[in-house]
Protein backbone atom coordinates (compact mmCIF):
# COMPACT_ATOMS: atom_id res chain seq x y z
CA UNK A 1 132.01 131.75 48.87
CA UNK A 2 128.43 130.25 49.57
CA UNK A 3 128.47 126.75 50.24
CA UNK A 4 125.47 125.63 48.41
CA UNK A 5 123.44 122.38 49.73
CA UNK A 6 122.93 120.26 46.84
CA UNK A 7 119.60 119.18 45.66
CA UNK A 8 118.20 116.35 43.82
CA UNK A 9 114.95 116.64 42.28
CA UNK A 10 113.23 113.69 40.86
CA UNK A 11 110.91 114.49 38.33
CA UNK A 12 110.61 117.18 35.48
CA UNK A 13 106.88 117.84 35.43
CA UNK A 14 105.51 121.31 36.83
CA UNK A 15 106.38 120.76 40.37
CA UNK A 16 109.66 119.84 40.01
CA UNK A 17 111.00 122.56 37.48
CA UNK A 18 109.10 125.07 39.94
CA UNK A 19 110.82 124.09 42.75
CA UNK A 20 114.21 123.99 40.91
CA UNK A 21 113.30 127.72 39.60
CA UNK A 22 113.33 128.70 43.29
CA UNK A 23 116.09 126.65 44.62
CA UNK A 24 118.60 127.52 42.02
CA UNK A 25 117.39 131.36 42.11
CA UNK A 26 118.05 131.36 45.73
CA UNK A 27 121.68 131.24 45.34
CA UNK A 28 122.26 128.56 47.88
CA UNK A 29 121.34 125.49 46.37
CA UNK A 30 122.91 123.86 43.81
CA UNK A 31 120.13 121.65 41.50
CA UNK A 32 120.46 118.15 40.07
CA UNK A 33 116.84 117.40 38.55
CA UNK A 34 116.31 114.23 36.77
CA UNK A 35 113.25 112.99 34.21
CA UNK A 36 113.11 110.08 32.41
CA UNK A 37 111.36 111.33 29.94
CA UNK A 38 110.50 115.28 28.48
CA UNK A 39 109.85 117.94 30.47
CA UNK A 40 105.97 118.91 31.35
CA UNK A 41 105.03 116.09 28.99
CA UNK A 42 103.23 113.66 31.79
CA UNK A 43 100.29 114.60 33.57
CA UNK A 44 100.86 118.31 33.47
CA UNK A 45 99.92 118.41 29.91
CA UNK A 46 96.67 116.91 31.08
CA UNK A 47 95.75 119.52 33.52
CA UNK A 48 92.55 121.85 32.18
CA UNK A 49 94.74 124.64 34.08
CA UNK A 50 92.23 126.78 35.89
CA UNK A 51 94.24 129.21 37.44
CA UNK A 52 91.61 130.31 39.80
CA UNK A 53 91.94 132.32 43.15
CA UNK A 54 89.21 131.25 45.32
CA UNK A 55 90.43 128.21 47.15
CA UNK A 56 88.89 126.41 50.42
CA UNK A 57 91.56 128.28 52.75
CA UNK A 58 93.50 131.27 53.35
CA UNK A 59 96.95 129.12 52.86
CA UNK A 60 95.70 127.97 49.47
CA UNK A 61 94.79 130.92 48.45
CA UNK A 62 98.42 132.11 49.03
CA UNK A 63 99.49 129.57 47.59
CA UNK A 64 97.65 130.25 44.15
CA UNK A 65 98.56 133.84 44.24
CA UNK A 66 102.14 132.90 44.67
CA UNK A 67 101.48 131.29 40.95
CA UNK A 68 100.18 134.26 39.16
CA UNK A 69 102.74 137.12 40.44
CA UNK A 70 105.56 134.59 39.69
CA UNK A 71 104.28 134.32 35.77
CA UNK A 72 103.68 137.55 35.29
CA UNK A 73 107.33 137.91 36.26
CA UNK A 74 108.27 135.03 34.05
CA UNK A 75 106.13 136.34 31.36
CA UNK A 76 108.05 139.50 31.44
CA UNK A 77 111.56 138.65 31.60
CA UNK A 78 111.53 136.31 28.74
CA UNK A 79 109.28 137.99 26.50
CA UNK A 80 106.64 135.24 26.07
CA UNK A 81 102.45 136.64 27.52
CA UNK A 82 100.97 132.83 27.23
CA UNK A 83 98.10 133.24 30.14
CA UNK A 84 94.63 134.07 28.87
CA UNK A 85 93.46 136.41 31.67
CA UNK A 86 89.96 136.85 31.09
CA UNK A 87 88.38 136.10 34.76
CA UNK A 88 86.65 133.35 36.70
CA UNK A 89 82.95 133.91 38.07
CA UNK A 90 82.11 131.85 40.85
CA UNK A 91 78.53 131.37 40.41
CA UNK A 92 76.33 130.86 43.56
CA UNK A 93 72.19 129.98 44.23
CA UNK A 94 72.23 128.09 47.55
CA UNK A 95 72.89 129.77 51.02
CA UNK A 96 75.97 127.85 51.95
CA UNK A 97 77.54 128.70 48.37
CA UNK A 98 76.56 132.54 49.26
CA UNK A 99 78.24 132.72 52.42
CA UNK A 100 81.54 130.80 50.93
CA UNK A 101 81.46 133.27 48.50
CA UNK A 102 81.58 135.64 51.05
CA UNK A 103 84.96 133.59 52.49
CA UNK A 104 86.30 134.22 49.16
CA UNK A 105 85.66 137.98 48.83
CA UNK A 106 87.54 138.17 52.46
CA UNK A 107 90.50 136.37 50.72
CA UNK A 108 90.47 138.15 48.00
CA UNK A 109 90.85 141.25 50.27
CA UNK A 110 93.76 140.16 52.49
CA UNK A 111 95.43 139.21 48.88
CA UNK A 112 94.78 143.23 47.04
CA UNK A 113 92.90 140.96 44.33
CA UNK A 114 90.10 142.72 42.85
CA UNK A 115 87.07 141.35 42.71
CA UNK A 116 83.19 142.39 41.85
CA UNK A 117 80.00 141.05 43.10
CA UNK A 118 77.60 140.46 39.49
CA UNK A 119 73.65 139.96 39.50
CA UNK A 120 72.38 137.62 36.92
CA UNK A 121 72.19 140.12 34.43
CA UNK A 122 75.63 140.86 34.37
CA UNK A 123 76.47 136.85 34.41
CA UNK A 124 74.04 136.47 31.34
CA UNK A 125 76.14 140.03 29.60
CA UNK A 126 79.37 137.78 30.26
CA UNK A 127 78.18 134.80 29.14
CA UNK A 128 75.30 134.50 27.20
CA UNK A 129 75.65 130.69 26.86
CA UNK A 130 74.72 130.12 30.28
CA UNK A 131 71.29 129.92 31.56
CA UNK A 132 71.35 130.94 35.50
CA UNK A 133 68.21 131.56 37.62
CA UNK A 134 67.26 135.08 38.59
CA UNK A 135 68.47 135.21 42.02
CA UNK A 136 71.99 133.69 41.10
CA UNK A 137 75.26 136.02 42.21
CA UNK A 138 78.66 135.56 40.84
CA UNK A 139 81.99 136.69 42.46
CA UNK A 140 83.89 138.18 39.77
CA UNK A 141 87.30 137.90 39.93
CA UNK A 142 88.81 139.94 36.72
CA UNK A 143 92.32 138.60 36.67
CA UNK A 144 91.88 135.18 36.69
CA UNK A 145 92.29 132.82 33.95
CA UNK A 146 94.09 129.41 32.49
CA UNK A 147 97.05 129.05 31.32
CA UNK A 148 99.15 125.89 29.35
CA UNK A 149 100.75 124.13 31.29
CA UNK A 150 103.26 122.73 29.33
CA UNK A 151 104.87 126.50 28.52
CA UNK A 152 104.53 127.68 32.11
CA UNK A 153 106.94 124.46 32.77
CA UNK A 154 108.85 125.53 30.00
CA UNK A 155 109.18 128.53 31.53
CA UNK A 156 110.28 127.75 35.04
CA UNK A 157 113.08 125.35 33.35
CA UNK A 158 114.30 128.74 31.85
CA UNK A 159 114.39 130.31 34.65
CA UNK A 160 116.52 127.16 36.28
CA UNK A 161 118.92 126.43 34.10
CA UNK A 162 119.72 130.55 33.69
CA UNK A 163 120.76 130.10 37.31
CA UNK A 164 122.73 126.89 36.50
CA UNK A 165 120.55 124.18 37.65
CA UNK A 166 121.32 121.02 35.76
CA UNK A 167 118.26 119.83 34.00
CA UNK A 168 118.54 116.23 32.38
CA UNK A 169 116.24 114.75 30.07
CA UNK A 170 115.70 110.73 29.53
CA UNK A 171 117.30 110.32 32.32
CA UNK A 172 115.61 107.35 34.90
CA UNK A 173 116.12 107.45 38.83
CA UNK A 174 116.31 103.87 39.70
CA UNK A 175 117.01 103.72 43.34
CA UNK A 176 117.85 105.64 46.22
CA UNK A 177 121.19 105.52 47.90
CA UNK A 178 121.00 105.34 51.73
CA UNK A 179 123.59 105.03 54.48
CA UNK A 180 122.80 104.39 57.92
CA UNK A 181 119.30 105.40 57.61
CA UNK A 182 119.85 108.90 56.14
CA UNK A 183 119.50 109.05 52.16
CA UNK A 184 122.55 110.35 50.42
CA UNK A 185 122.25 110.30 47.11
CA UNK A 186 120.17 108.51 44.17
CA UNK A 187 121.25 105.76 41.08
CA UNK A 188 120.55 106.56 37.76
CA UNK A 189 119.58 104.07 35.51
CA UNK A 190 123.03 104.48 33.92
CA UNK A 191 124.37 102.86 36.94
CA UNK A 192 125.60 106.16 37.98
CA UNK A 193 125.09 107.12 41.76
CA UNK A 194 124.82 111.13 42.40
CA UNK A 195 125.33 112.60 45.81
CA UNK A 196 122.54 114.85 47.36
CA UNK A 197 122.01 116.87 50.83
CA UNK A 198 118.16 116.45 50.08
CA UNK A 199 115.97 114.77 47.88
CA UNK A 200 112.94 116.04 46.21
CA UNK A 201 110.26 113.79 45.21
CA UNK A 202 107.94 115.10 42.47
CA UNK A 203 106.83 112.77 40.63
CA UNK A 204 103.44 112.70 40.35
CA UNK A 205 101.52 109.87 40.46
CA UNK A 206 104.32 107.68 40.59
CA UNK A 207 105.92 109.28 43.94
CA UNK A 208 103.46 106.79 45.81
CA UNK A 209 105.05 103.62 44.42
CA UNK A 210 108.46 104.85 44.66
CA UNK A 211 108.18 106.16 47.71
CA UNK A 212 106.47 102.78 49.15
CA UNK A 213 109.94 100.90 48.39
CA UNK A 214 111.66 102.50 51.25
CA UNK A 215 108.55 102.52 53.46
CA UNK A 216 107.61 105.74 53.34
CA UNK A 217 103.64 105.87 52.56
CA UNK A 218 102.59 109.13 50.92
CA UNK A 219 98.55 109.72 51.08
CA UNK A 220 97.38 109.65 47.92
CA UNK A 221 95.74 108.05 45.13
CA UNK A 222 95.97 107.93 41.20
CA UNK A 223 92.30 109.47 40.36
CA UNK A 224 91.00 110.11 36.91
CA UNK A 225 89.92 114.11 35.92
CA UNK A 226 88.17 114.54 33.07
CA UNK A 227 86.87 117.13 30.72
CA UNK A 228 85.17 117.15 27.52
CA UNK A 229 85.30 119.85 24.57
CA UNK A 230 82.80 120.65 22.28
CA UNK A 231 83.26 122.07 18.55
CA UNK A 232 83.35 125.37 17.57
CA UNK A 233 80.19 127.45 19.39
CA UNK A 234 80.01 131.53 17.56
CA UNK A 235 78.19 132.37 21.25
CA UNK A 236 81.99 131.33 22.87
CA UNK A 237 84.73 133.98 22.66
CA UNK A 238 88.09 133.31 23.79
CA UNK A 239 87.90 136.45 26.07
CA UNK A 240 85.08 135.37 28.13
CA UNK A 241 85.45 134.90 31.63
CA UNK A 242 85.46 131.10 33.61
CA UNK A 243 82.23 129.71 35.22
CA UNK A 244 82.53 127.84 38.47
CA UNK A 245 79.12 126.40 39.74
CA UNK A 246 79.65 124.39 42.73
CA UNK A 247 75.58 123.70 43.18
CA UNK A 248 76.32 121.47 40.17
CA UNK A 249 79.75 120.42 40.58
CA UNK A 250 80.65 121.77 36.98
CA UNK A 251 83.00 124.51 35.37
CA UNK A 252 82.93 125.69 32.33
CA UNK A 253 85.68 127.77 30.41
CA UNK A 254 86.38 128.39 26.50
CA UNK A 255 89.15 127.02 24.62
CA UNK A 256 89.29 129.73 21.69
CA UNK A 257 85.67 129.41 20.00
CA UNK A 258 85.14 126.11 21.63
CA UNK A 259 84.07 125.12 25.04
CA UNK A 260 85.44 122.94 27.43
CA UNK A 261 83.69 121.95 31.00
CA UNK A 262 84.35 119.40 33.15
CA UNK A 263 81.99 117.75 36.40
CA UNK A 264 83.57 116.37 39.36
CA UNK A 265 81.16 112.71 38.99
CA UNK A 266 80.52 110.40 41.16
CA UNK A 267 81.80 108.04 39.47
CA UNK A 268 84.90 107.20 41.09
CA UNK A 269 87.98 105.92 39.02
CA UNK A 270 90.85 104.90 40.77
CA UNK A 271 94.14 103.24 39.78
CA UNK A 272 97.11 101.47 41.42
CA UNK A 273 99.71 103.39 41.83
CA UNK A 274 101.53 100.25 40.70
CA UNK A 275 99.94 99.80 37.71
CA UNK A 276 101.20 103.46 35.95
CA UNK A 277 103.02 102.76 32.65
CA UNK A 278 105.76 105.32 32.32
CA UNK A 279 103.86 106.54 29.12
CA UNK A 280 100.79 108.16 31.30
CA UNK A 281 99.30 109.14 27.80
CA UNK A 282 98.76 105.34 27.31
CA UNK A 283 97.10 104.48 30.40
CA UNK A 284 93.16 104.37 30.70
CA UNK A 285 91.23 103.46 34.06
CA UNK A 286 89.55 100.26 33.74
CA UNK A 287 85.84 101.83 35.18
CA UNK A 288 84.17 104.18 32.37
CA UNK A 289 87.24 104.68 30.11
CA UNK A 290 85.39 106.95 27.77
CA UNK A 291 83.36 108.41 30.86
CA UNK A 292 80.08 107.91 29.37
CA UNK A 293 78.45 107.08 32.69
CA UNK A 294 79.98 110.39 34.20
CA UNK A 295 78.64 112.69 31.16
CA UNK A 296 75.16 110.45 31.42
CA UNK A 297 74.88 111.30 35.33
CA UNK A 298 75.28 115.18 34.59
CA UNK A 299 74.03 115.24 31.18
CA UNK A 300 70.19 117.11 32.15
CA UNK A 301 72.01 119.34 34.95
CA UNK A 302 74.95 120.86 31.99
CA UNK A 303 72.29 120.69 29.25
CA UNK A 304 69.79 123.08 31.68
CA UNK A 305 72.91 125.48 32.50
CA UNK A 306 74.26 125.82 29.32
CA UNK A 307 71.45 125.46 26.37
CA UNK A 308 74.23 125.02 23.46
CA UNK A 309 75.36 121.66 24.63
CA UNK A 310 71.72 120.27 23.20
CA UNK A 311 73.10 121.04 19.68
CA UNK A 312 77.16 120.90 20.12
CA UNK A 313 78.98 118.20 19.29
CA UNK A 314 81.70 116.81 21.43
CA UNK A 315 84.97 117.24 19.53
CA UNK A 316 87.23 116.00 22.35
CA UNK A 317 87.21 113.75 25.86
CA UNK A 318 90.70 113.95 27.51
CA UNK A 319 91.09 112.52 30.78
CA UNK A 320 94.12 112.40 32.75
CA UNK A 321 95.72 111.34 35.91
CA UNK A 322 95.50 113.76 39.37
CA UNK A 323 97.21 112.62 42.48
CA UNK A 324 94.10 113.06 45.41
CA UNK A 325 94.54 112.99 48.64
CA UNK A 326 91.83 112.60 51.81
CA UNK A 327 91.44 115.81 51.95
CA UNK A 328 92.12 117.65 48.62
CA UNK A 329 95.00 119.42 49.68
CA UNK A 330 98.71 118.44 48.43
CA UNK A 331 101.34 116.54 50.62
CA UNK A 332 104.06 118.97 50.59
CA UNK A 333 107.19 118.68 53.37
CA UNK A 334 109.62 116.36 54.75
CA UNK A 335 109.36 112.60 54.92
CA UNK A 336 112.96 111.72 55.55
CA UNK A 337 115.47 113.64 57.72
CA UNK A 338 116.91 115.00 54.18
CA UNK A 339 113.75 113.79 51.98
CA UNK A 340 111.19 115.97 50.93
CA UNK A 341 108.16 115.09 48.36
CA UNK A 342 105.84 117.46 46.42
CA UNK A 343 102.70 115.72 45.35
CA UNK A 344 99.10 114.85 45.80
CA UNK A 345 97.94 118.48 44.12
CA UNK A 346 94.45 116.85 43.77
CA UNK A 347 93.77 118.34 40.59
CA UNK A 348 95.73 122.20 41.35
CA UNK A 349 98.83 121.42 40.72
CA UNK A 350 98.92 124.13 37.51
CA UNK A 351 97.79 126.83 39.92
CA UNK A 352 99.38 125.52 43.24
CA UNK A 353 102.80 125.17 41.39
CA UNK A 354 104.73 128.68 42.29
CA UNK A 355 103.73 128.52 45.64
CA UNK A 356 104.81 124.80 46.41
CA UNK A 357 108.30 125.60 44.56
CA UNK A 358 108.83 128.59 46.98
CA UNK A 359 107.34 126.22 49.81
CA UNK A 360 109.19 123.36 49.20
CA UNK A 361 112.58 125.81 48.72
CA UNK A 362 111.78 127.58 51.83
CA UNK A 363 111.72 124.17 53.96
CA UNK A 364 114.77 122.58 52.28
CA UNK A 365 117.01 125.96 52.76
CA UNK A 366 115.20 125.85 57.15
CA UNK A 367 113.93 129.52 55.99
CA UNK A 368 110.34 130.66 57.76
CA UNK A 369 107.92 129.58 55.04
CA UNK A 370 105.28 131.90 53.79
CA UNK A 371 102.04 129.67 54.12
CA UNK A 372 101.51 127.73 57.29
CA UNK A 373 103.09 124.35 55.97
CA UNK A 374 101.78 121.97 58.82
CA UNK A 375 98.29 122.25 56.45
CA UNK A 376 100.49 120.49 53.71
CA UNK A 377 102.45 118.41 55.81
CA UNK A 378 102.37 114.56 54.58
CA UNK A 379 102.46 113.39 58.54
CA UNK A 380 98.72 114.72 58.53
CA UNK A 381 97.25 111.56 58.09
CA UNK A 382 99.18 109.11 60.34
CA UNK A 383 96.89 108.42 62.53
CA UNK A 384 94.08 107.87 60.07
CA UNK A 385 91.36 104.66 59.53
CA UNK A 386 92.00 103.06 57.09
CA UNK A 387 95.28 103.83 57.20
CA UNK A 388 97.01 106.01 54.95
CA UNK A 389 98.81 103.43 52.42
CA UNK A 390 98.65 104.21 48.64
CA UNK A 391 99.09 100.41 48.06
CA UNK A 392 95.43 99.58 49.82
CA UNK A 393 92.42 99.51 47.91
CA UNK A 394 90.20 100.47 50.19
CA UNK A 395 92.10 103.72 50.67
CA UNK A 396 92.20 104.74 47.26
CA UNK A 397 88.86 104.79 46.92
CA UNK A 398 88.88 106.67 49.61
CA UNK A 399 90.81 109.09 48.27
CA UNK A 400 88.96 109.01 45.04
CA UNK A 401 85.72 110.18 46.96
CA UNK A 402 87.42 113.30 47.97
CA UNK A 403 87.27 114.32 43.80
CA UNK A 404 83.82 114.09 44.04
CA UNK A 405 83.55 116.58 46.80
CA UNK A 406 85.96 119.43 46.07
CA UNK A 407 84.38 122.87 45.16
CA UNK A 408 87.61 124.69 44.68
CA UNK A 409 89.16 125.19 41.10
């Protein structure tokens, strides 16, 4: 009989139930996950979802691809297609952009994901709502898409519980039980204390001030992402492809016979990690709450790439909550000798999530891990100025300038 090491997991949003999906499918783990609320109903119902390939290394790239062969899989077994797969083009018209697209291609490769270089012809035949120059080249990637969120989490709790992980609902973690410096357990809010050989922490963007009580500082910052949707647009299809244009910071996708896009502003909004109501749905950042001055700052460089936003009107502004670190990239690993945390996705958390559950279940079960995981690892910034800690101002807006310069999906 396998002895199975048993796992807490604190927190039911994407991250968590993927990580339980691979534990408990493993066969030697035995899962405990707790939220205090309903699954995949906190900031992973925010998420626009972009479920895009092309990422700034070849780790994340794994990491992404990880995602899409574990939901096909999932979409198979129980019956239930929910991605839209209708393709991402990452638009280029500077130099630099060219030869990253030419990083990408290379990825691509190593991966067996098609791709397809496209002139501006072909970009205008995809997407005849979008105004490029003449000497603009797009790196067509054909199975690419978005996905919701909230079902793919569905999905992965499936896949747990059919293993026998125990999934609670409404159910608050209130402390964590330590003895002699190792943690052994965690308190419910019940008052009920459950034992644990490790301890996952996913739980968003309220890992940092949980974590902070028993000194552990985790890298990150609560950063606002944004995106706006217009009303219905007859030029937008639901089966047209994604537009990523890093020369303007902007993406673009439909959302049925609307459109949705979204800038990565300058406009930096950052929060307390503190301050996070348990309702995240309720919570608005003090600085542009309706991110007027974002839109404004963009407004002439959208309008010029996509000609229907003169006439559409804006049916929708949702903004969320993403977890950013320094450097983009999620903190992923151990923190504890049996404590582990998945967080910090920076705004990929939808198409990061497969590969962080088998990631995070590789580590926990001491298996070889797939991706390189010291490029995750949350000791990365130690030795940083200012120093990593989530509870200093100055080094959440720190992190909150690293929104502003991501590229990546």
């Amino acid at each position: 009989m396998v002895n199975k090491q048993q796992v807490v997991i604190i927190g039911g949003g994407i991250l968590g139930l993927a990580i339980a999906h691979y534990l408990q499918t493993s066969g030697q783990a035995q899962v405990q996950l707790f939220e205090r609320g309903e699954l995949g109903a906190g900031t992973t119902s925010q998420a626009a979802a972009l479920l895009t390939r092309a990422r700034s290394s070849d780790n994340s790239a794994s990491m992404v691809h990880e995602t899409h062969t574990v939901m096909r899989t999932l979409e198979q077994r129980f019956n239930m297609p929910f991605a839209q797969r209708s393709g991402c083009l990452h638009i280029a018209v500077h130099d630099d952009e060219r030869q990253q697209q030419q990083r990408y291609a290379q990825q691509a490769q190593q991966l067996d994901v098609a791709t397809q270089w496209l002139d501006s012809a072909a970009i205008r035949r995809l997407l005849p709502w979008l105004a490029v120059n003449a000497d603009s080249r797009a790196l067509y990637y054909p199975d690419d898409g978005h996905a919701d969120p909230y079902t793919l989490a569905q999905l992965y709790a499936r896949s747990a519980r059919a293993a026998g992980a125990q999934i609670i609902t409404h159910c608050a973690v209130s402390r964590l039980e330590s003895q002699g410096g190792v943690f052994t357990g965690v308190h419910l809010a019940s008052g009920e204390c459950i034992r644990a050989d490790s301890i996952v922490l996913a739980a968003g963007p309220w890992s940092a001030a949980l974590a902070s009580d028993y000194d552990i500082a985790l890298a990150m910052a609560p950063v606002r992402s944004h995106y706006w949707i217009t009303n219905h647009q007859p030029q937008v299809r639901a089966d047209q492809p994604m537009a990523i244009i890093p020369s303007a910071k902007a993406y673009f996708r439909s959302e049925h016979s609307a459109l949705l896009f979204g800038v990565r502003d300058s406009q930096c909004c950052v929060a307390d990690p503190r301050a996070l109501p348990d309702d995240i749905h309720s919570f608005h950042f003090a600085d542009d709450a309706n991110g007027w001055l974002a839109l404004e700052e963009h407004w002439q460089t959208l309008q010029a790439l996509c000609p229907l936003l003169e006439s559409a009107q804006l049916a929708h502004y949702l903004s969320g909550v993403s977890s950013y670190t320094p450097d983009a990239k999620p903190l992923l690993g151990r923190v504890g000798e049996n404590v582990f945390v998945a967080t910090g996705c920076s705004g990929a958390g939808i198409a990061f999530s497969a590969g962080i559950g088998r990631l995070l279940s590789e580590q926990i079960l001491d298996k070889p891990t797939f991706v390189a995981a010291d490029e995750f690892s949350p000791a990365r910034f130690a030795g940083m100025q200012p120093a990593a800690d989530p509870l200093s101002a100055d080094f959440r807006q720190y992190c909150a300038h690293a929104r502003s310069g991501k590229s990546t999906g």
